[in-house]
Protein backbone atom coordinates (compact mmCIF):
# COMPACT_ATOMS: atom_id res chain seq x y z
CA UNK A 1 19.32 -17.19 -7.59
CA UNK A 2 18.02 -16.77 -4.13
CA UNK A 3 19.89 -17.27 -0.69
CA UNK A 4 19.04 -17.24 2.98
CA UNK A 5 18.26 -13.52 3.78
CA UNK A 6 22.15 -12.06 5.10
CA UNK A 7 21.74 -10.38 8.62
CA UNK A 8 23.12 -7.31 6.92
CA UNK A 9 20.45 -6.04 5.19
CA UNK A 10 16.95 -5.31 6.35
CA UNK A 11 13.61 -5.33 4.10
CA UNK A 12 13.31 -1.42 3.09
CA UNK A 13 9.61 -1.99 2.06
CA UNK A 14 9.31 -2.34 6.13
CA UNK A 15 8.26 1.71 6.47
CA UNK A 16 10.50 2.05 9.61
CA UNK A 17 13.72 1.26 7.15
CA UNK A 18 11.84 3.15 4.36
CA UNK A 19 11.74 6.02 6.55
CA UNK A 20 15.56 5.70 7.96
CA UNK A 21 16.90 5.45 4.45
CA UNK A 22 14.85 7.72 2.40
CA UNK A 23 13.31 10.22 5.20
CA UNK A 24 16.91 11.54 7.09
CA UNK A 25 18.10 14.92 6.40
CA UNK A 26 21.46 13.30 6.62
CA UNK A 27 20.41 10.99 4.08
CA UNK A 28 19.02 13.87 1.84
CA UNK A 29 21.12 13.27 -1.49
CA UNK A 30 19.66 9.60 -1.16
CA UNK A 31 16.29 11.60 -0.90
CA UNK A 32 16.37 12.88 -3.68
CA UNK A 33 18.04 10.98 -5.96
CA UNK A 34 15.40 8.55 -4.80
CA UNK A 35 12.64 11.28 -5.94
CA UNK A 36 14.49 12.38 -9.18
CA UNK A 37 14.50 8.30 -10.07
CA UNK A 38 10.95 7.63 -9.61
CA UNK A 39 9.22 10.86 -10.38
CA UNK A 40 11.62 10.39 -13.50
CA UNK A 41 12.98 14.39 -13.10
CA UNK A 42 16.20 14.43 -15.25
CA UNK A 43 15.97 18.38 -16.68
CA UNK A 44 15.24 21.52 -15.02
CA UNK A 45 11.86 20.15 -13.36
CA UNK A 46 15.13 18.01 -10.74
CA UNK A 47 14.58 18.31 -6.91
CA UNK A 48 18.09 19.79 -6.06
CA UNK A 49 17.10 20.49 -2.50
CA UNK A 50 14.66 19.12 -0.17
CA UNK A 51 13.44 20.35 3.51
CA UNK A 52 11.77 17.70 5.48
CA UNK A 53 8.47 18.04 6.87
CA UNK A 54 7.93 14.62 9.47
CA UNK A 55 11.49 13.84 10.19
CA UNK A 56 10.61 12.47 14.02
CA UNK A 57 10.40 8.67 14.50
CA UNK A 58 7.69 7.34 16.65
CA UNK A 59 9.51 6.73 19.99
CA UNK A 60 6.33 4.19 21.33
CA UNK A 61 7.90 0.72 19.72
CA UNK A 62 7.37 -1.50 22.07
CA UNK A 63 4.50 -2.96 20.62
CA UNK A 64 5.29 -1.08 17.16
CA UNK A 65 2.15 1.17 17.37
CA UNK A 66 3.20 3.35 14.84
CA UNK A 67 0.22 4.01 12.04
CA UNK A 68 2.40 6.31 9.70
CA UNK A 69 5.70 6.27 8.59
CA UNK A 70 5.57 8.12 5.78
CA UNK A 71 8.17 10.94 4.08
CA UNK A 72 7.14 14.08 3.56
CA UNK A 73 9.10 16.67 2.12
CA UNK A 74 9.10 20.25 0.18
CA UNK A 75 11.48 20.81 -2.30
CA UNK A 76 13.43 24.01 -3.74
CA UNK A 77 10.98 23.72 -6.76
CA UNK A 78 7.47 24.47 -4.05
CA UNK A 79 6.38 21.23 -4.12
CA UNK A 80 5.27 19.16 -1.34
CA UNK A 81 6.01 15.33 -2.18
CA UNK A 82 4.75 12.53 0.51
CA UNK A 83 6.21 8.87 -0.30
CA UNK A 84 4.07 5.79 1.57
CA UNK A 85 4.98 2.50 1.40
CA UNK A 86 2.08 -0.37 2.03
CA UNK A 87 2.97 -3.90 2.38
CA UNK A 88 -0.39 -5.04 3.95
CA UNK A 89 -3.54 -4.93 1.36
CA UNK A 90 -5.66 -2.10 2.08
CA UNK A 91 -9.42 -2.42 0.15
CA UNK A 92 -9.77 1.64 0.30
CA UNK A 93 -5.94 3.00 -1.00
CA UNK A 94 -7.37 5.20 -3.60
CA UNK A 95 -9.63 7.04 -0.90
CA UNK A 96 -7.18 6.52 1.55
CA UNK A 97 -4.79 8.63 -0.43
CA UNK A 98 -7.01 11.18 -1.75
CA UNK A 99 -7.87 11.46 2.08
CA UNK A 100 -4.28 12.29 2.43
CA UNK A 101 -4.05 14.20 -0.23
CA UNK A 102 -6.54 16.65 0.52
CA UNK A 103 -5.33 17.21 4.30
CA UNK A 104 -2.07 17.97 3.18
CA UNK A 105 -2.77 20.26 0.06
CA UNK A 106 -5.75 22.25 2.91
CA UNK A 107 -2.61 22.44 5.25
CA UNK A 108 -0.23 24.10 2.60
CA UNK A 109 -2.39 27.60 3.15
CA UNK A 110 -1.90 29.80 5.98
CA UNK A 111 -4.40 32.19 7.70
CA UNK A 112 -4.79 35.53 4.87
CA UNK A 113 -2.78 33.40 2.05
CA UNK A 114 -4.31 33.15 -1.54
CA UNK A 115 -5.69 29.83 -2.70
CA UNK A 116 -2.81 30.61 -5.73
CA UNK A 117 -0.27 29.84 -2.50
CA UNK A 118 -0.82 26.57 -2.03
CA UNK A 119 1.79 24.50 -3.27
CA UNK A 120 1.72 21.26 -5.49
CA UNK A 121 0.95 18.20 -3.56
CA UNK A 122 2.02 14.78 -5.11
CA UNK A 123 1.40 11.40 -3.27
CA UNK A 124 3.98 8.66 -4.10
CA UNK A 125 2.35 5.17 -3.14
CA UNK A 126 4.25 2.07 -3.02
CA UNK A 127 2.69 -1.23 -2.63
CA UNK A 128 3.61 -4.65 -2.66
CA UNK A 129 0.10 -5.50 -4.64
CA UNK A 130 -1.31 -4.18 -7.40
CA UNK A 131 -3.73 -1.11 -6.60
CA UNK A 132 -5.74 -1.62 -10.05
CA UNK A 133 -5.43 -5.38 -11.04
CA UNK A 134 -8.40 -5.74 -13.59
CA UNK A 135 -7.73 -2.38 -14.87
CA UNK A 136 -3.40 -2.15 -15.80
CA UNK A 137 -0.72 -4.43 -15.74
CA UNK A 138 1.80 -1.39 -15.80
CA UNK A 139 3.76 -1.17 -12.38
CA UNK A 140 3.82 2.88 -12.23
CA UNK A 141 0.50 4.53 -13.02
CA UNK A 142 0.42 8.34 -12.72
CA UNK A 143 -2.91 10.33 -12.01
CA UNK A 144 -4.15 13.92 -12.79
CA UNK A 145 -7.27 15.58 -12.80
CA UNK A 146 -8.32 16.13 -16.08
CA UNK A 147 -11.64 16.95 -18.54
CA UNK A 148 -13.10 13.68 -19.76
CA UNK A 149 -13.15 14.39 -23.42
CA UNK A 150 -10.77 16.96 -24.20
CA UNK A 151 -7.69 15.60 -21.73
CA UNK A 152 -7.08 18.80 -20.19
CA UNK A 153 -5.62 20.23 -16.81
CA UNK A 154 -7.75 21.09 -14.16
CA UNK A 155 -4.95 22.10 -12.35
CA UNK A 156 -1.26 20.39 -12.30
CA UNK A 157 -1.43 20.80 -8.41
CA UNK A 158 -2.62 17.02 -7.76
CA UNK A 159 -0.97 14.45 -8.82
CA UNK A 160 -0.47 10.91 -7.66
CA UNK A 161 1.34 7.95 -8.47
CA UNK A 162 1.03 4.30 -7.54
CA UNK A 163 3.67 1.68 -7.85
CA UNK A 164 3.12 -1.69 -7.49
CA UNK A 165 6.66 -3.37 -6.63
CA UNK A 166 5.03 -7.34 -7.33
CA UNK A 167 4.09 -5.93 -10.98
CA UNK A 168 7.91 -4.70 -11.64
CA UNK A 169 9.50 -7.77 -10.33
CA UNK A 170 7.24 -9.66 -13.54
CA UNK A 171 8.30 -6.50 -15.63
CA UNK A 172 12.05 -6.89 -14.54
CA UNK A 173 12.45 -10.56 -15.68
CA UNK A 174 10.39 -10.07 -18.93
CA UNK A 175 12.13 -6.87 -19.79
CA UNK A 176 15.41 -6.00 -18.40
CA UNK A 177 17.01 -4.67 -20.64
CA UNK A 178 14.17 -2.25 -21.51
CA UNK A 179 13.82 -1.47 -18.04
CA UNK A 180 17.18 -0.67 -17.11
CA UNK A 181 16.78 2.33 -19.35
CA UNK A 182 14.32 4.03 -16.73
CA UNK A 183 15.50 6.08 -13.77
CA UNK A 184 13.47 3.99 -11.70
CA UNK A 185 14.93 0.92 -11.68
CA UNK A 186 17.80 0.81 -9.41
CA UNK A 187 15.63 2.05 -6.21
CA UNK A 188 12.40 -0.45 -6.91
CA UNK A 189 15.22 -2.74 -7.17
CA UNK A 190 16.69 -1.94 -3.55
CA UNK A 191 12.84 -2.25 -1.94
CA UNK A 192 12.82 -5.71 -4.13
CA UNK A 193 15.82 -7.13 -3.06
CA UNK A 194 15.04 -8.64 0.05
CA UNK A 195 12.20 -10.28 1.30
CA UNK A 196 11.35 -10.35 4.99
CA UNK A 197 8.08 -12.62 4.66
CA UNK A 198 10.10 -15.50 3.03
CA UNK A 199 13.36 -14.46 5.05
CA UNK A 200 15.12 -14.07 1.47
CA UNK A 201 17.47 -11.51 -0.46
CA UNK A 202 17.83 -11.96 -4.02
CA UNK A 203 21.51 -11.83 -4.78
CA UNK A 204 20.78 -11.41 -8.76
CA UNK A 205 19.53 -7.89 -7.74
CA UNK A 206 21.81 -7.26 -5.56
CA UNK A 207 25.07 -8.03 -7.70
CA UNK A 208 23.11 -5.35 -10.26
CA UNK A 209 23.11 -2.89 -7.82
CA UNK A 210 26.86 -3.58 -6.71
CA UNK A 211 28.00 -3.01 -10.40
CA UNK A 212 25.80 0.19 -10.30
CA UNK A 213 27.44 1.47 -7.71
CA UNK A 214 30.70 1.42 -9.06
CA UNK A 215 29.84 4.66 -11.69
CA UNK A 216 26.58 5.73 -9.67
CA UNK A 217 27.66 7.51 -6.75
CA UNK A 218 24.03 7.97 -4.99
CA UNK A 219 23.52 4.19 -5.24
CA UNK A 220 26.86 3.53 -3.61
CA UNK A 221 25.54 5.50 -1.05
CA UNK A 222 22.19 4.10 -0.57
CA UNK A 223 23.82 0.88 -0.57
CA UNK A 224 26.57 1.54 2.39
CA UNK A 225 23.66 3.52 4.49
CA UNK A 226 21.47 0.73 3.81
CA UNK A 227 23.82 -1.82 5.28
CA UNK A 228 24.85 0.33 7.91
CA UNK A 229 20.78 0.56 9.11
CA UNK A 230 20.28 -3.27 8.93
CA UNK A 231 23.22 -3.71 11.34
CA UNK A 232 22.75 -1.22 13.98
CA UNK A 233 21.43 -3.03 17.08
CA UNK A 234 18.92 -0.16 17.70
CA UNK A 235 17.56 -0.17 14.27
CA UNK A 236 17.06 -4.41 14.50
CA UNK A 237 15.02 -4.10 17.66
CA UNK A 238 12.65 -1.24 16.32
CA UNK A 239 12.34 -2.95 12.87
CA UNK A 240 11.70 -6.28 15.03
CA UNK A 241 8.59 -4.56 16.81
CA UNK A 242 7.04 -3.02 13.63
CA UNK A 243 7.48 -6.59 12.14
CA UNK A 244 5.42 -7.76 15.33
CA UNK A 245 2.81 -5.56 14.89
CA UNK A 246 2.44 -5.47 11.25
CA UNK A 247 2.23 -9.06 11.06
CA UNK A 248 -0.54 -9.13 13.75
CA UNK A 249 -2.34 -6.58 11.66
CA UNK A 250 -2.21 -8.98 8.59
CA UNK A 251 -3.41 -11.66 10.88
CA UNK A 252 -6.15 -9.44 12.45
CA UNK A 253 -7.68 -8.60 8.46
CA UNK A 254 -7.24 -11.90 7.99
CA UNK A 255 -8.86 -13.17 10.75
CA UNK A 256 -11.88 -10.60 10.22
CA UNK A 257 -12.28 -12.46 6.25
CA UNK A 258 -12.27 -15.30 7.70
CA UNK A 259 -14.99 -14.34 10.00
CA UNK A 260 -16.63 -12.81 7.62
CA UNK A 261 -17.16 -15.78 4.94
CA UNK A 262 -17.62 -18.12 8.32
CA UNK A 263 -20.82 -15.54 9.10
CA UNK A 264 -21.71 -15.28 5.20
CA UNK A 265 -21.44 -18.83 4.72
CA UNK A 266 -23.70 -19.09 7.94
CA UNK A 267 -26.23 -16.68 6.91
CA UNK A 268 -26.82 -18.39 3.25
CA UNK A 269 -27.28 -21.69 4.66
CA UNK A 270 -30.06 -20.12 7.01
CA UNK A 271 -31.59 -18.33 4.24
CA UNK A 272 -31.09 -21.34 2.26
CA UNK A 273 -33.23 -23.55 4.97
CA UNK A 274 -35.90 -21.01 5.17
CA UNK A 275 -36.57 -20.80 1.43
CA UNK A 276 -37.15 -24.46 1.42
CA UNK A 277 -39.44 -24.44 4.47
CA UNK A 278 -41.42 -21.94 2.72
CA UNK A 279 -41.31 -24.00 -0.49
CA UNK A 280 -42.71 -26.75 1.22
CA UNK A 281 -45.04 -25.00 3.81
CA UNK A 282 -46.71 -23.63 0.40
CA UNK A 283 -46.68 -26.90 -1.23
CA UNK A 284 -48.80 -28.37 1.17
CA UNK A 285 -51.03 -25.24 1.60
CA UNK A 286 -51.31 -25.98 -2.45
CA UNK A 287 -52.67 -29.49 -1.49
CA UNK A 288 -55.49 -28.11 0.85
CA UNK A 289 -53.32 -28.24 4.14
CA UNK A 290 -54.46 -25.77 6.69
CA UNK A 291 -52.10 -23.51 8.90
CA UNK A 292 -53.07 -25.88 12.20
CA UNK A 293 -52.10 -29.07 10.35
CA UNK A 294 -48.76 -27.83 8.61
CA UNK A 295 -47.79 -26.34 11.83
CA UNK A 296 -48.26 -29.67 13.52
CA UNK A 297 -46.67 -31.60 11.02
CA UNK A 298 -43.60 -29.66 10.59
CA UNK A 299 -43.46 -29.33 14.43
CA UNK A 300 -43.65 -25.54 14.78
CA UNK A 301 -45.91 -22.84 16.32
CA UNK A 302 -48.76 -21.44 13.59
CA UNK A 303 -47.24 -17.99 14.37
CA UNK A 304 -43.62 -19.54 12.86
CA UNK A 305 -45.39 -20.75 9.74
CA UNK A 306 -47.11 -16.99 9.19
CA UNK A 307 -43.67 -15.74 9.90
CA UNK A 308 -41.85 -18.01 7.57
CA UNK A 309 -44.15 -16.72 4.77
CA UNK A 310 -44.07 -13.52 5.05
CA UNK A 311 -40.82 -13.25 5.29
């Protein structure tokens, strides 16, 4: 059942919330029990303790020019784990994070360090989209470098994971009950829950969560920080102005598609008209024409008609 969205909560797959909720050292049981869910650590591989890397928050949101929002952290285990979350499409994700990737893992070594110092890097990207669409219908693919015949480790310190929140939403309401037996489920259910685009919240998911709560302490949690966020004036206006410019960034790759197909469109019909002037310039050469008298005919200069046919 969906409702009008309430004014209490806020869309967390905006990455200024994301950030607030997940990427607070006050917040950092939500942190990781948030990374413990979705990286699905339940024995002694748990994060128990996390130090965070990019706590600060832009302060320049006036116009919401903030490019990353991302959390980074390093746990107690010597990992360094960064979580994105991606609403608008981007064509070039997988370089993008590899990109990312790679500056991060360089950045792990310091001056006189061995390269057996650096430290485990693992990207967590969440997107609204899927990242692979002709290649998986699963919501959470997980990636590794490995040998292409024999499956084996190149090294375990890459790793990345893409989850595609519009893929688990058709998972979810196929396969509940299945689902519910993951340790993922609760927190793609709190990004899910409300949708800023279509200014809804889903109260089905959010009654799920309630009952949750009531035996799950760090969902309780996430749930009363969550609702404190969406109603702090502060918070509204900054969320407000990354909604601004977010949407104009949608509009702006839109816009530039649009263009784009307007200019291809433009460019075939041109192509289009010169491959039947040629057809018929070499029609009537085929009927004895000369140069002089096509050019006169068609009403163009005897250097156009050379042109058109060599082209």
């Amino acid at each position: 059942m969906k409702a009008p969205m309430p004014k209490e909560y806020l869309d967390l797959k905006m990455d200024f919330m994301f950030k607030q909720l997940f990427g607070h050292p006050s917040r950092k049981r939500i942190t990781m029990a948030f990374l413990n869910g979705l990286l699905n650590r339940t024995g002694r591989d748990r994060i128990v303790d996390v130090q965070y890397e990019n706590t600060e928050l832009p302060k320049e949101t006036e116009d919401g020019k903030m490019s990353r929002l991302d959390v980074l952290v390093f746990t107690d285990l010597g990992e360094r784990i960064n979580v994105e979350i991606q609403v608008v499409h981007q064509h070039d994700m997988p370089e993008r994070v590899l990109y990312y990737w790679a500056r991060l893992f360089s950045s792990s070594l310091s001056k006189g360090q061995e390269y057996s110092e650096l430290s485990p890097t693992i990207m967590l990207t969440i997107l609204n989209y899927p990242l692979f669409p002709h290649e998986t219908d699963s919501f959470h693919t997980v990636f590794h470098i490995r040998e292409d015949e024999e499956h084996f480790l190149w090294s375990a310190h890459l790793e990345f994971h893409a989850i595609d929140l519009s893929q688990f939403m058709v998972k979810w309401k196929k396969y509940r009950k299945e689902m519910k037996r993951s340790s993922e489920w609760p927190w793609l259910m709190m990004l899910s829950a409300v949708d800023v685009r279509k200014r809804e919240v889903d109260e089905g998911i959010l009654n799920e969560l309630e009952v949750l709560a009531m035996n799950e302490q760090e969902i309780r949690e996430a749930l009363e920080e969550w609702e404190k966020l969406s109603v702090s004036p502060e918070n509204r206006y900054a969320y407000e102005m990354r909604l601004k410019w977010l949407r104009d960034q949608l509009s702006n790759i839109r816009g530039e598609r649009r263009a784009g197909m307007e200019e291809g469109l433009k460019q075939g019909l041109e192509q289009g008209m010169k491959q039947k002037e040629r057809e018929l310039i070499r029609k009537m050469m085929a009927k004895g024409m000369s140069i002089t008298e096509i050019a006169h005919m068609l009403d163009l200069a005897e250097e156009e008609i050379h042109k058109i046919l060599k082209d």
